[in-house]
C-alpha atoms as a PDB file:
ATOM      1  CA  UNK A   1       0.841  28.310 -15.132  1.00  0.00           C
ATOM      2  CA  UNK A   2       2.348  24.855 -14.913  1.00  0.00           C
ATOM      3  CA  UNK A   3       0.230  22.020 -15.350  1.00  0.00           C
ATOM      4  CA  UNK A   4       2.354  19.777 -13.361  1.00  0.00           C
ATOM      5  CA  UNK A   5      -0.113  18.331 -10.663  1.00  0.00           C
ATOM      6  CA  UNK A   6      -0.903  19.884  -7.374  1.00  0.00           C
ATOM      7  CA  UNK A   7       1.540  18.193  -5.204  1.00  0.00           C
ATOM      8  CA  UNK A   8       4.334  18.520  -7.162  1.00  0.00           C
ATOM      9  CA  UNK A   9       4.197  21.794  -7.285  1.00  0.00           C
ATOM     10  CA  UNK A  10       4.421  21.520  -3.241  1.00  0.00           C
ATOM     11  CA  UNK A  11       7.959  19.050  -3.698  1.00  0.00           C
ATOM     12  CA  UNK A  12      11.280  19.824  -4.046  1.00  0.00           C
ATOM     13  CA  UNK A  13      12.196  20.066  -7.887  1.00  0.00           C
ATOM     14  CA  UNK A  14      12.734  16.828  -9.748  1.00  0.00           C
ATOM     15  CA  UNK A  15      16.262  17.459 -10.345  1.00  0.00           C
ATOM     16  CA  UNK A  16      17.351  17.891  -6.968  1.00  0.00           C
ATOM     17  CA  UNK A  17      18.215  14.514  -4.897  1.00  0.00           C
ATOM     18  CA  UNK A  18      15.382  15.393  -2.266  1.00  0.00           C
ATOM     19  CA  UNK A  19      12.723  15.992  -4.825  1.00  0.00           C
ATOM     20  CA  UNK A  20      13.461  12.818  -6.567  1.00  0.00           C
ATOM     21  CA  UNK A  21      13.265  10.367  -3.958  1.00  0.00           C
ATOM     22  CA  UNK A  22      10.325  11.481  -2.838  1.00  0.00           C
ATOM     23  CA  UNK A  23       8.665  11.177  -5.814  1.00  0.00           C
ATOM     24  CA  UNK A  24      10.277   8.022  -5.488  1.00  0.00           C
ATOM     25  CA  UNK A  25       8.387   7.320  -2.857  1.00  0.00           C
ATOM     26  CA  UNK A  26       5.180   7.799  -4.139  1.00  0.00           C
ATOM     27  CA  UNK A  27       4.074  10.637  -1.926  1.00  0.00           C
ATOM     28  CA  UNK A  28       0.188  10.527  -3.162  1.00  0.00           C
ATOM     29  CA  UNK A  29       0.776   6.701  -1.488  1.00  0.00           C
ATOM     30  CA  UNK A  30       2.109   7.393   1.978  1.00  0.00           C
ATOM     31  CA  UNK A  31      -0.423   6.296   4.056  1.00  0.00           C
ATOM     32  CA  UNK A  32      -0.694   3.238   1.909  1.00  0.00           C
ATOM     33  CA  UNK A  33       1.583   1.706   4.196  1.00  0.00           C
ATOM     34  CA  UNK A  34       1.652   4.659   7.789  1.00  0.00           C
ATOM     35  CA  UNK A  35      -2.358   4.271   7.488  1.00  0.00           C
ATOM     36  CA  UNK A  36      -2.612   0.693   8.158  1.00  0.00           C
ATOM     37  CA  UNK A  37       0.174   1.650  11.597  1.00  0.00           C
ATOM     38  CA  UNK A  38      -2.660   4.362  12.363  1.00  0.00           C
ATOM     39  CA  UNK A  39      -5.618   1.801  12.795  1.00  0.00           C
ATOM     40  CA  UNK A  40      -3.608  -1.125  14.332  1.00  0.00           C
ATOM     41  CA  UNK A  41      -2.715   1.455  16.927  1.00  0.00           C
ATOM     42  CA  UNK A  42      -6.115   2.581  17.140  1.00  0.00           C
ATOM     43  CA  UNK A  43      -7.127  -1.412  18.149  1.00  0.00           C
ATOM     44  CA  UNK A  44      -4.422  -2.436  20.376  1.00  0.00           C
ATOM     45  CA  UNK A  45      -4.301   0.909  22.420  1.00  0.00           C
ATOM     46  CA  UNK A  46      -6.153   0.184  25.848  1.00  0.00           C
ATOM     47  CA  UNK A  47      -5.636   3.639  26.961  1.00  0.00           C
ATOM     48  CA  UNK A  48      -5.006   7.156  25.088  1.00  0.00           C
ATOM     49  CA  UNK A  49      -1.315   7.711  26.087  1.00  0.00           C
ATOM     50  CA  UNK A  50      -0.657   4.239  24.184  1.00  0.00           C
ATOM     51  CA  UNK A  51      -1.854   5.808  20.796  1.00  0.00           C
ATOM     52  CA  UNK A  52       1.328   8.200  21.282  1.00  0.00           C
ATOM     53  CA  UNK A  53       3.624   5.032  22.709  1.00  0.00           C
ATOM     54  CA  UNK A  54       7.165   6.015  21.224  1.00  0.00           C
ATOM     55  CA  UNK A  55       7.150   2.665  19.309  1.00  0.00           C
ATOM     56  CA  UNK A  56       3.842   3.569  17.910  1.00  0.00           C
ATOM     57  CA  UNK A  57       5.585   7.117  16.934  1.00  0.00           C
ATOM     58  CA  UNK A  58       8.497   5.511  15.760  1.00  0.00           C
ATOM     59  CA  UNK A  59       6.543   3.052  13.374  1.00  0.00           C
ATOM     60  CA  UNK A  60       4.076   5.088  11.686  1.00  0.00           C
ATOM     61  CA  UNK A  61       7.556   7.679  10.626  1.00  0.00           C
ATOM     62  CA  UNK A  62       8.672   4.197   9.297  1.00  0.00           C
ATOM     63  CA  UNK A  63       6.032   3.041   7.254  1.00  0.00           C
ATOM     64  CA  UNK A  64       5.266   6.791   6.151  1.00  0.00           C
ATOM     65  CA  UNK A  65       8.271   7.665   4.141  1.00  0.00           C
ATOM     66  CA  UNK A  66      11.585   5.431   5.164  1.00  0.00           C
ATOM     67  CA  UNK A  67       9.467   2.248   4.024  1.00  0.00           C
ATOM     68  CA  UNK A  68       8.094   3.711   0.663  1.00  0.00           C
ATOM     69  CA  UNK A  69      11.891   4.172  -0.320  1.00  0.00           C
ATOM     70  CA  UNK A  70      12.284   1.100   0.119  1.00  0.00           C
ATOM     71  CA  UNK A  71       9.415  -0.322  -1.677  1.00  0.00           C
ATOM     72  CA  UNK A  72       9.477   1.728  -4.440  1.00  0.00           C
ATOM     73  CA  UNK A  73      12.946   2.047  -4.595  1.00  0.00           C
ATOM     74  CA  UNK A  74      13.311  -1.942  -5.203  1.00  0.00           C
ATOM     75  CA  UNK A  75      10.505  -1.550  -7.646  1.00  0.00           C
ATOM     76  CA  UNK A  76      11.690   1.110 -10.094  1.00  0.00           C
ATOM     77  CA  UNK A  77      14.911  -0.263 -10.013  1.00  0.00           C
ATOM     78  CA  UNK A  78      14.387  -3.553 -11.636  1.00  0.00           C
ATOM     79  CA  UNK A  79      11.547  -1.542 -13.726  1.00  0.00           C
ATOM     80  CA  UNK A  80      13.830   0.233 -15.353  1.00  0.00           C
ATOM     81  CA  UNK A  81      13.341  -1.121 -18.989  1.00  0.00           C
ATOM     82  CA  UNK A  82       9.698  -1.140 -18.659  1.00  0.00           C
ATOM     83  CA  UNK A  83       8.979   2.391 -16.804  1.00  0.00           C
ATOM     84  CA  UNK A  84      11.070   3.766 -20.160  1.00  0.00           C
ATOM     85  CA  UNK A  85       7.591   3.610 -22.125  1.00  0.00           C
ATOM     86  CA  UNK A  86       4.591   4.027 -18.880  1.00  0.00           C
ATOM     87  CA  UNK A  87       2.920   7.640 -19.106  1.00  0.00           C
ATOM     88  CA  UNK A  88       2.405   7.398 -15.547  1.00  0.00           C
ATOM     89  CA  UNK A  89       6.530   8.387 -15.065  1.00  0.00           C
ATOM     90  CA  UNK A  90       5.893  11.531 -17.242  1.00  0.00           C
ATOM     91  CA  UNK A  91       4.664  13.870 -14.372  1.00  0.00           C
ATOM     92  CA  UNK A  92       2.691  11.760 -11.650  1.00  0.00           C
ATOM     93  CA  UNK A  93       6.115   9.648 -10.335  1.00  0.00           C
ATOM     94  CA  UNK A  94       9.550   9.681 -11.633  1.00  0.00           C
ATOM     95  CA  UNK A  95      11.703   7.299 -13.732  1.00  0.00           C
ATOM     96  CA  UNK A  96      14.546   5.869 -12.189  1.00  0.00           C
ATOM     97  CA  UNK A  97      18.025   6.960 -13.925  1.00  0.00           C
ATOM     98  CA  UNK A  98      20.607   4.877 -12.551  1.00  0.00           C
ATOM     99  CA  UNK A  99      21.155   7.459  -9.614  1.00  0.00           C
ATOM    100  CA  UNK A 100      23.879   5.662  -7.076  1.00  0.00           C
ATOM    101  CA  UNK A 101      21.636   6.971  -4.725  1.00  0.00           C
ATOM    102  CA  UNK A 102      19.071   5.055  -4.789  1.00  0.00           C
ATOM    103  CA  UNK A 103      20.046   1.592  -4.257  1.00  0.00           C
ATOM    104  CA  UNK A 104      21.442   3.168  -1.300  1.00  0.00           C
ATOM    105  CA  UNK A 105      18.656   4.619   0.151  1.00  0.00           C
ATOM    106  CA  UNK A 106      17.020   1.515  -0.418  1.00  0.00           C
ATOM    107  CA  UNK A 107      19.667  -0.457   1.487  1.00  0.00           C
ATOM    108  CA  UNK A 108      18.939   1.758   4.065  1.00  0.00           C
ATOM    109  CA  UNK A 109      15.701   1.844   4.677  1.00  0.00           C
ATOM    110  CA  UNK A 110      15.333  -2.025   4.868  1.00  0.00           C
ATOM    111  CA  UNK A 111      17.850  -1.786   7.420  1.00  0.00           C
ATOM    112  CA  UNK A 112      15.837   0.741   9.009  1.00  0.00           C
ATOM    113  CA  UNK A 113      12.981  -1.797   9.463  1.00  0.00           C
ATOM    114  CA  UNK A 114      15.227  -4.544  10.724  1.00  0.00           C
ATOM    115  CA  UNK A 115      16.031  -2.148  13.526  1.00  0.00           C
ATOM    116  CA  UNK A 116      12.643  -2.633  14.700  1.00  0.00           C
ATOM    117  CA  UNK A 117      12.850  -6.452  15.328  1.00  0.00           C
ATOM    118  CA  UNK A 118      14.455  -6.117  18.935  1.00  0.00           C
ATOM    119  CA  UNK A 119      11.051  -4.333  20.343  1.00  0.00           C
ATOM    120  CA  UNK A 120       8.527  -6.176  18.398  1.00  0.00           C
ATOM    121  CA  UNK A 121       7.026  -9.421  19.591  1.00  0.00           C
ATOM    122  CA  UNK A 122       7.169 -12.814  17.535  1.00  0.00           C
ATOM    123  CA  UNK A 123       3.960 -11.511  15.674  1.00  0.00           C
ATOM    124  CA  UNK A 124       5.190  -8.029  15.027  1.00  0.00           C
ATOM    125  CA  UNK A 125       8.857  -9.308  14.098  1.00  0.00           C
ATOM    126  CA  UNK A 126       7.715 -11.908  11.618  1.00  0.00           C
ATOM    127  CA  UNK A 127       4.869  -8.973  10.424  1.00  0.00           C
ATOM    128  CA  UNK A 128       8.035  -6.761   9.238  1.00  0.00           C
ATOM    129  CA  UNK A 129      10.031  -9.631   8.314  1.00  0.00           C
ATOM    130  CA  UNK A 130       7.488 -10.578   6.033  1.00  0.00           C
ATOM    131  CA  UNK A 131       6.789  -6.955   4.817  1.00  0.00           C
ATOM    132  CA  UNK A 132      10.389  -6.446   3.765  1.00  0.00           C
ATOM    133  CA  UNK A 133      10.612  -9.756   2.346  1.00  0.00           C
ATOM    134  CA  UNK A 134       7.551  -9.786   0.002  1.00  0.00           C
ATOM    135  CA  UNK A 135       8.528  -6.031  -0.773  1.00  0.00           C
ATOM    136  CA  UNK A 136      11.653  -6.869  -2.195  1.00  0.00           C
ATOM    137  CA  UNK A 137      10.465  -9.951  -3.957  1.00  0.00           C
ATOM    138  CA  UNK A 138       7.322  -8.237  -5.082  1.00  0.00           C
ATOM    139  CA  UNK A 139       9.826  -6.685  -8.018  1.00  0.00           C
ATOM    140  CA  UNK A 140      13.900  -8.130  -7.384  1.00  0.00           C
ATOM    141  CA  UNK A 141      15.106 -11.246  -8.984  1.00  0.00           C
ATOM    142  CA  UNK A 142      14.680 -14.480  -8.533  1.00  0.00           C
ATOM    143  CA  UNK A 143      11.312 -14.513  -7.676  1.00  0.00           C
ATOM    144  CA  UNK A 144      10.124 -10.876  -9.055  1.00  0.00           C
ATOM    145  CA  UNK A 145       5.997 -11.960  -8.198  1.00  0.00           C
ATOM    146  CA  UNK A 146       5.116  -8.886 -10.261  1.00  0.00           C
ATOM    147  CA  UNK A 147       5.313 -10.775 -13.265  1.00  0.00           C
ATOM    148  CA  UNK A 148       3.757 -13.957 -12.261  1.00  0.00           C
ATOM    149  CA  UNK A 149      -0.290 -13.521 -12.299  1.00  0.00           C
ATOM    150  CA  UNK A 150      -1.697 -14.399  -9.293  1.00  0.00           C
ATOM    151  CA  UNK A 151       1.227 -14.197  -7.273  1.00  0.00           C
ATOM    152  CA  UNK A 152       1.426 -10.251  -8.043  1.00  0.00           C
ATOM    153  CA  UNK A 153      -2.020 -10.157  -6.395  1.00  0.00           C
ATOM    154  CA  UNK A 154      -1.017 -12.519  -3.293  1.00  0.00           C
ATOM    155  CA  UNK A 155       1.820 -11.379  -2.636  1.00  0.00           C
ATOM    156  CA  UNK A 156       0.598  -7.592  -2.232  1.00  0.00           C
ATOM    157  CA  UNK A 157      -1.199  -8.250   0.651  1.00  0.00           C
ATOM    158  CA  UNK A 158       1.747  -6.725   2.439  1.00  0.00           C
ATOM    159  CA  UNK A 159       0.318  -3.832   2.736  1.00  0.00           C
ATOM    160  CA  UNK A 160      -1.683  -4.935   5.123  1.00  0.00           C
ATOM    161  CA  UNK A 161       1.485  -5.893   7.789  1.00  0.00           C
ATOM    162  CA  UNK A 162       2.206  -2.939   8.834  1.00  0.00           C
ATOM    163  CA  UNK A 163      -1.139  -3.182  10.781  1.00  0.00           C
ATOM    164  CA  UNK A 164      -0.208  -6.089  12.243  1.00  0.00           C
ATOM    165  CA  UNK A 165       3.056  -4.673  12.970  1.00  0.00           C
ATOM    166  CA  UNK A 166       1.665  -1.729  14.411  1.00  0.00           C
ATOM    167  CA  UNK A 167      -1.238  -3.899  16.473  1.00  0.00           C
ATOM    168  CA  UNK A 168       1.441  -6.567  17.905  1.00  0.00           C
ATOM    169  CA  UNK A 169       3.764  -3.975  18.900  1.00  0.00           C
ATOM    170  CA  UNK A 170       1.356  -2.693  21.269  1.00  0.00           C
ATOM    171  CA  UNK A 171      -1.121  -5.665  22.144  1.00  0.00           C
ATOM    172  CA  UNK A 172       1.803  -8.022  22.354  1.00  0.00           C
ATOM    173  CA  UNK A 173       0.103 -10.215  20.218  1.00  0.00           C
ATOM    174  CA  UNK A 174      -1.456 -10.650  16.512  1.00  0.00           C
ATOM    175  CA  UNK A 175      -4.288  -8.822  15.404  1.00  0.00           C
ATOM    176  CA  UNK A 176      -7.312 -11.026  14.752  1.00  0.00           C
ATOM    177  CA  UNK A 177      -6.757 -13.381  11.850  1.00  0.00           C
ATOM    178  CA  UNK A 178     -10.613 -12.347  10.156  1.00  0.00           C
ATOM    179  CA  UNK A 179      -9.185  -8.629  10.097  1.00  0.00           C
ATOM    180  CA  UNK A 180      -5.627 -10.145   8.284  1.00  0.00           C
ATOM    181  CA  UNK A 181      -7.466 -12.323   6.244  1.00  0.00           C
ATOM    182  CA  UNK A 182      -9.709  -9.173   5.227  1.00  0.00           C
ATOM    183  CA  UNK A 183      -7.232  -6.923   5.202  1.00  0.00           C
ATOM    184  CA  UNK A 184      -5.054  -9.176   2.904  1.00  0.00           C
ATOM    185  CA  UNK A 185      -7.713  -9.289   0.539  1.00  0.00           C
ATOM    186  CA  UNK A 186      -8.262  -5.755   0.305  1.00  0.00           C
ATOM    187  CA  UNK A 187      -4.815  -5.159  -0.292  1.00  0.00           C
ATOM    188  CA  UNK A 188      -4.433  -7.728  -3.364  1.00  0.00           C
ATOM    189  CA  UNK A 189      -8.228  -6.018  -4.823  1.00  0.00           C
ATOM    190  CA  UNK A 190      -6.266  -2.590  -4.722  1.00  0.00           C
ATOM    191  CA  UNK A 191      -3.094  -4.107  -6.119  1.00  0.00           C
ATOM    192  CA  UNK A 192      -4.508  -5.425  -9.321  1.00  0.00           C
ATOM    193  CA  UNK A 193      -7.161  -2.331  -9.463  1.00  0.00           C
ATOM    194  CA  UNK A 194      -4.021  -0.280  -9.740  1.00  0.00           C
ATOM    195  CA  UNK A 195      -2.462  -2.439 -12.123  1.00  0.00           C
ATOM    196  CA  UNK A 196      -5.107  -2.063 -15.017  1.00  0.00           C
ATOM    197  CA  UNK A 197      -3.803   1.446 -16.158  1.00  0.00           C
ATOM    198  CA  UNK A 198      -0.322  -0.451 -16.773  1.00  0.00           C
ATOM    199  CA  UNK A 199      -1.658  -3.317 -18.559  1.00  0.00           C
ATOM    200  CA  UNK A 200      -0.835  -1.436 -22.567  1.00  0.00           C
ATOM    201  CA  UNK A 201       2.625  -0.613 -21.389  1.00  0.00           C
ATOM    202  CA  UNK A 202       3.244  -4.465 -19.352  1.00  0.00           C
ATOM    203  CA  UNK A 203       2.246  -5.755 -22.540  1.00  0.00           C
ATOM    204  CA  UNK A 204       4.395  -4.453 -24.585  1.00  0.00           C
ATOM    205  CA  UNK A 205       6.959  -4.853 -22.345  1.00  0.00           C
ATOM    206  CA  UNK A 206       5.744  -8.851 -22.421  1.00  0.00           C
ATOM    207  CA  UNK A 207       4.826  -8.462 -18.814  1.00  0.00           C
ATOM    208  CA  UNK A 208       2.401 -11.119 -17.567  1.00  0.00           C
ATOM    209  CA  UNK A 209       0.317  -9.926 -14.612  1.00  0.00           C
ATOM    210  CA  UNK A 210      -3.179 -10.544 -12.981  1.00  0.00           C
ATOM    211  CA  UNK A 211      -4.419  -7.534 -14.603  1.00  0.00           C
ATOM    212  CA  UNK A 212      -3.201  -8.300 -18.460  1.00  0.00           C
ATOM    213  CA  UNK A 213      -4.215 -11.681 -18.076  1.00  0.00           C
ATOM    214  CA  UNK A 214      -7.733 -10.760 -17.093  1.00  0.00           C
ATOM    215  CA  UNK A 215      -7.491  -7.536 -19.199  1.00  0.00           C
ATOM    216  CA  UNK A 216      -9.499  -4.489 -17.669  1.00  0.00           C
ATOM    217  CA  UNK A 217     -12.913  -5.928 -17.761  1.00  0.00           C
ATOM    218  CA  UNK A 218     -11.897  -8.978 -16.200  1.00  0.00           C
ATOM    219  CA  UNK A 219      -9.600  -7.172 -13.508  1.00  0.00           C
ATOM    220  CA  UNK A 220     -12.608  -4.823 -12.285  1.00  0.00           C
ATOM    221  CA  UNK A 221     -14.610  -8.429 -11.751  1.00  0.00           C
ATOM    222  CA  UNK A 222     -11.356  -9.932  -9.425  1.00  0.00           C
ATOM    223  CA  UNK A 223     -11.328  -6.600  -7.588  1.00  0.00           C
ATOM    224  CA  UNK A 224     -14.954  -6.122  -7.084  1.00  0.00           C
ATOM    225  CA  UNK A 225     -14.710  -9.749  -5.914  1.00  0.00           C
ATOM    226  CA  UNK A 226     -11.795  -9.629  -3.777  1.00  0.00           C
ATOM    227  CA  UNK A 227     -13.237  -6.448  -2.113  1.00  0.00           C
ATOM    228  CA  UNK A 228     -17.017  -8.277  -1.490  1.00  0.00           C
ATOM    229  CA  UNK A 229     -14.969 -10.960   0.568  1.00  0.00           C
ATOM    230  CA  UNK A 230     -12.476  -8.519   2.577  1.00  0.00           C
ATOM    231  CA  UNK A 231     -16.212  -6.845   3.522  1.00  0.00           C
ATOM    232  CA  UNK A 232     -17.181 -10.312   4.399  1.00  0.00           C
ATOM    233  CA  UNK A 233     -14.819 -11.130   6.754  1.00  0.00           C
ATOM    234  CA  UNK A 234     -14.525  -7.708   8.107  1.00  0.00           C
ATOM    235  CA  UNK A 235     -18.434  -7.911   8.905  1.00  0.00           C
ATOM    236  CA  UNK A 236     -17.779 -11.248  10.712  1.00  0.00           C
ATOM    237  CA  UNK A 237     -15.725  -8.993  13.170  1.00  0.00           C
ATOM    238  CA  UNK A 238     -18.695  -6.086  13.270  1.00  0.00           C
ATOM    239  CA  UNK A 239     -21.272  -5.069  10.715  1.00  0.00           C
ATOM    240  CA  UNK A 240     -19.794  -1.565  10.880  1.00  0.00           C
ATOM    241  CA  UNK A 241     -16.209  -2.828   9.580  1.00  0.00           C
ATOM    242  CA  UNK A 242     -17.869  -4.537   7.115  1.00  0.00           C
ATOM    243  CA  UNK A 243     -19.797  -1.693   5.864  1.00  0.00           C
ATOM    244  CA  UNK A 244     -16.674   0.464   5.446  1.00  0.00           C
ATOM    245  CA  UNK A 245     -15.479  -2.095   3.109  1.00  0.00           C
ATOM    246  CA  UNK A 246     -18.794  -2.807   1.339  1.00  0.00           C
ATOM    247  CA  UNK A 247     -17.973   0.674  -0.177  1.00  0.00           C
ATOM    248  CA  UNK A 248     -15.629  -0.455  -2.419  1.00  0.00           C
ATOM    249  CA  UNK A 249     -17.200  -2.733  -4.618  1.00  0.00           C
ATOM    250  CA  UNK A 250     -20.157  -0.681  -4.784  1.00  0.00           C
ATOM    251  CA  UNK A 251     -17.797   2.207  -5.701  1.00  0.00           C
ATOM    252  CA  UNK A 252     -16.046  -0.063  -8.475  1.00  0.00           C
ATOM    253  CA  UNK A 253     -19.253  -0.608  -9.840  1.00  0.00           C
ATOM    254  CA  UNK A 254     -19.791   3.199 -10.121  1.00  0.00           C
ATOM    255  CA  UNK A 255     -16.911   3.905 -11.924  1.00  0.00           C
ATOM    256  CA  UNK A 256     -17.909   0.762 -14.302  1.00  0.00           C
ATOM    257  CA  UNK A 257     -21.841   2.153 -14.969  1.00  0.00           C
ATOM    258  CA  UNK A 258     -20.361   6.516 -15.101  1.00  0.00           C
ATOM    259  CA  UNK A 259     -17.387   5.141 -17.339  1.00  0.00           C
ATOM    260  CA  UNK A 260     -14.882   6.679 -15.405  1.00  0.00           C
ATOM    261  CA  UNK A 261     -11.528   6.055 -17.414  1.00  0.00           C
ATOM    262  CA  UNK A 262      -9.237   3.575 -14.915  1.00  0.00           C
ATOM    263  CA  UNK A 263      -6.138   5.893 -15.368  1.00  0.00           C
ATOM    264  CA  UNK A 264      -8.445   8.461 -14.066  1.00  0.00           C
ATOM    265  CA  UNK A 265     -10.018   6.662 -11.279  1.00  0.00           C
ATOM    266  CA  UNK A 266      -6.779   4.998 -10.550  1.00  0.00           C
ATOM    267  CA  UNK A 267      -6.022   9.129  -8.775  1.00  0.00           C
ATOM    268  CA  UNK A 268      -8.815   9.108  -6.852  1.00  0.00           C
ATOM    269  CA  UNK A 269      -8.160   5.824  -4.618  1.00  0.00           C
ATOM    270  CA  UNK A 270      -5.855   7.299  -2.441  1.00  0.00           C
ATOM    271  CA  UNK A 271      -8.210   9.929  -1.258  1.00  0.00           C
ATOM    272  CA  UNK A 272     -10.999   6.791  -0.959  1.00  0.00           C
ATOM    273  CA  UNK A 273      -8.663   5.027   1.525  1.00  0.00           C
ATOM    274  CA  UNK A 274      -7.943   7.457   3.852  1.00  0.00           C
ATOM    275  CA  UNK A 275     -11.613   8.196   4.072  1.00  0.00           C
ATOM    276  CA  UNK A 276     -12.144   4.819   4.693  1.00  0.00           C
ATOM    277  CA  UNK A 277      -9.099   4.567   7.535  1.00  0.00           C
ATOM    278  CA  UNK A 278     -10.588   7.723   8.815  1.00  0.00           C
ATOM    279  CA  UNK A 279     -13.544   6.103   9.505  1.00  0.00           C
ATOM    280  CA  UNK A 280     -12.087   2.657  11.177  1.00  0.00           C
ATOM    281  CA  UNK A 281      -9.950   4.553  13.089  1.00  0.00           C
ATOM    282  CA  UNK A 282     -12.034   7.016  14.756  1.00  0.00           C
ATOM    283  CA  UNK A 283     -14.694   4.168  14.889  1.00  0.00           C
ATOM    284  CA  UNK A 284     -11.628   2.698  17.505  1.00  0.00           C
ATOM    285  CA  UNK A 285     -11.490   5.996  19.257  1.00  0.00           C
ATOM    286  CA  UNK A 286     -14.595   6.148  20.075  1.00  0.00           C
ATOM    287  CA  UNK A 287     -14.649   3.266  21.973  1.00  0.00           C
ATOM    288  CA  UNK A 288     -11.372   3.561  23.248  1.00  0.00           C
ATOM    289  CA  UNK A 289     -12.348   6.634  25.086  1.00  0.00           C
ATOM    290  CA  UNK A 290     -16.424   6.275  25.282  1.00  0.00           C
ATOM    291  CA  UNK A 291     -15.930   2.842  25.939  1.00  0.00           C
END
C-alpha cells in the first residue's frame, strides 16, 4: 500500500501537468482563501437567493483554486533554492522544477482576479487589488516580505480580503473594520504558526522570518497572542464571534501542554478552520433566514 497521504492518492499523478499544479496549489489549503468568500457572503446576503448571486458563485471558484495558483505559484517560484532542502516538498506539496507552465498559469490567474474589478465596488476592488498585490510581494522581488520578520506576519493578513471582497461585492460596501482588524490578525497568527515547521530549513537557507527570529517557543507566544486579540475584537462585534476565535489560543496551548510536534499539528489546522468557518457561517444563516 502506498503511504503517500490520503489526498494524494485522490489527485492526478505528480507527473502529469494537472496533478502538479494542483499540488501546486496547495489543495489541503483551498478554503484558506474560498472560506473567507463563504462567510463574507454569509454577512452581506439580505436574502437567500443573494448567497447564490452569480458574483458570489463566480468569486468563491476564484479564490478556491484559480487564486491558490497564483499564490503559490509566485511562492514556489522564487523558493526554488530553498524548497530544494524542506521535507514538507517530499510528499505533502510539490517542488517547483522550472516547468514553463507555471509562470504561466500564474500570469493567468492574477489576470483572472483583475477581471473582477469592473463588478466590485471601491471596497471590493481595492480588497483584490490588495490581495494580488501583497500575494505577489509576499515571495517576488523587490520587496519579497517573506524574508523580512514582521513584515512576513503583516503582510499575510491577505487572507483575510477575500472576505472583504466577497462582503463588498454584495453589501456594496466594506465589511466592518473590527471584523478586518480581527480577521487580519488571525491571518498573520496562522501565518507564522505555519511557519515554525520551516524554521531548520529557512535557516539554513539564511532565511530571516518571524518564526526563526522568535524560534518555536517564541512563535507559539506571537500566535497565541495574535489569536487572543483577533478574539478580542471579534467579541466587540458579538460574544459568539469571539468565542469561535477564543478556540485558538486555547487550542495552541493544548498542543504546547500534550507536546504535539508543530510539523504534526501544522496538518491538523486546516481541518480546525473550516470547523471554525462552519460555525460563523451557519451562525449568519441562521439569522439570515430565522432572523
Amino acid at each position: 500500500m502506498s503511504d503517500a497521504p490520503p489526498l494524494d492518492r485522490l489527485l492526478p499523478p505528480r507527473d502529469t501537468p494537472s496533478g502538479y499544479l494542483i499540488r501546486l496549489s496547495r489543495p489541503r489549503f483551498w478554503l484558506y482563501l474560498a472560506g473567507p468568500v463563504v462567510v463574507g457572503v454569509a454577512y452581506a446576503a439580505e436574502t437567500p437567493a443573494e448567497l447564490f448571486a452569480p458574483v458570489a458563485v463566480a468569486l468563491f471558484g476564484y479564490f478556491l483554486v484559480p487564486a491558490n495558483v497564483f499564490l503559490y505559484g509566485v511562492n514556489d517560484i522564487f523558493d526554488r533554492d530553498v524548497d530544494a532542502t524542506n521535507p514538507k516538498k517530499q510528499k505533502q506539496e510539490v517542488r517547483y522544477r522550472g516547468d514553463r507552465a507555471v509562470p504561466t498559469a500564474v500570469a493567468v490567474a492574477g489576470l483572472a482576479g483583475l477581471a473582477f474589478l469592473p463588478l466590485l465596488p471601491t471596497a471590493g476592488a481595492a480588497a483584490m487589488v490588495g490581495f494580488l498585490l501583497l500575494g505577489a510581494g509576499y515571495s517576488a522581488p523587490p520587496f519579497r516580505f517573506k524574508t523580512t520578520p514582521a513584515l512576513d506576519s503583516l503582510s499575510n493578513g491577505l487572507y483575510v480580503l477575500p472576505g472583504v471582497v466577497a462582503y463588498a461585492a454584495l453589501a456594496g460596501r466594506a465589511p466592518p473594520a473590527l471584523s478586518v482588524v480581527g480577521g487580519w490578525l488571525w491571518a498573520m497568527a496562522m501565518h507564522t504558526f505555519s511557519a515554525i515547521p520551516d524554521i531548520d530549513p529557512d535557516r539554513r537557507a539564511g532565511i530571516a522570518t518571524t518564526a526563526t527570529r522568535l524560534g518555536e517557543r517564541g512563535a507559539y507566544v506571537y500566535c497565541a497572542g495574535l489569536w487572543t486579540l483577533a478574539a478580542a475584537a471579534f467579541a466587540l462585534l458579538h460574544p459568539g464571534l469571539g468565542a469561535v476565535f477564543g478556540f485558538y489560543p486555547l487550542f495552541i496551548a493544548a498542543i504546547l501542554a500534550a507536546g504535539v510536534p508543530v510539523d504534526r499539528a501544522y496538518w491538523w489546522f486546516p481541518v480546525v478552520n473550516t470547523l471554525a468557518g462552519t460555525v460563523l457561517t451557519n451562525a449568519a444563516l441562521w439569522v439570515l433566514l430565522y432572523g
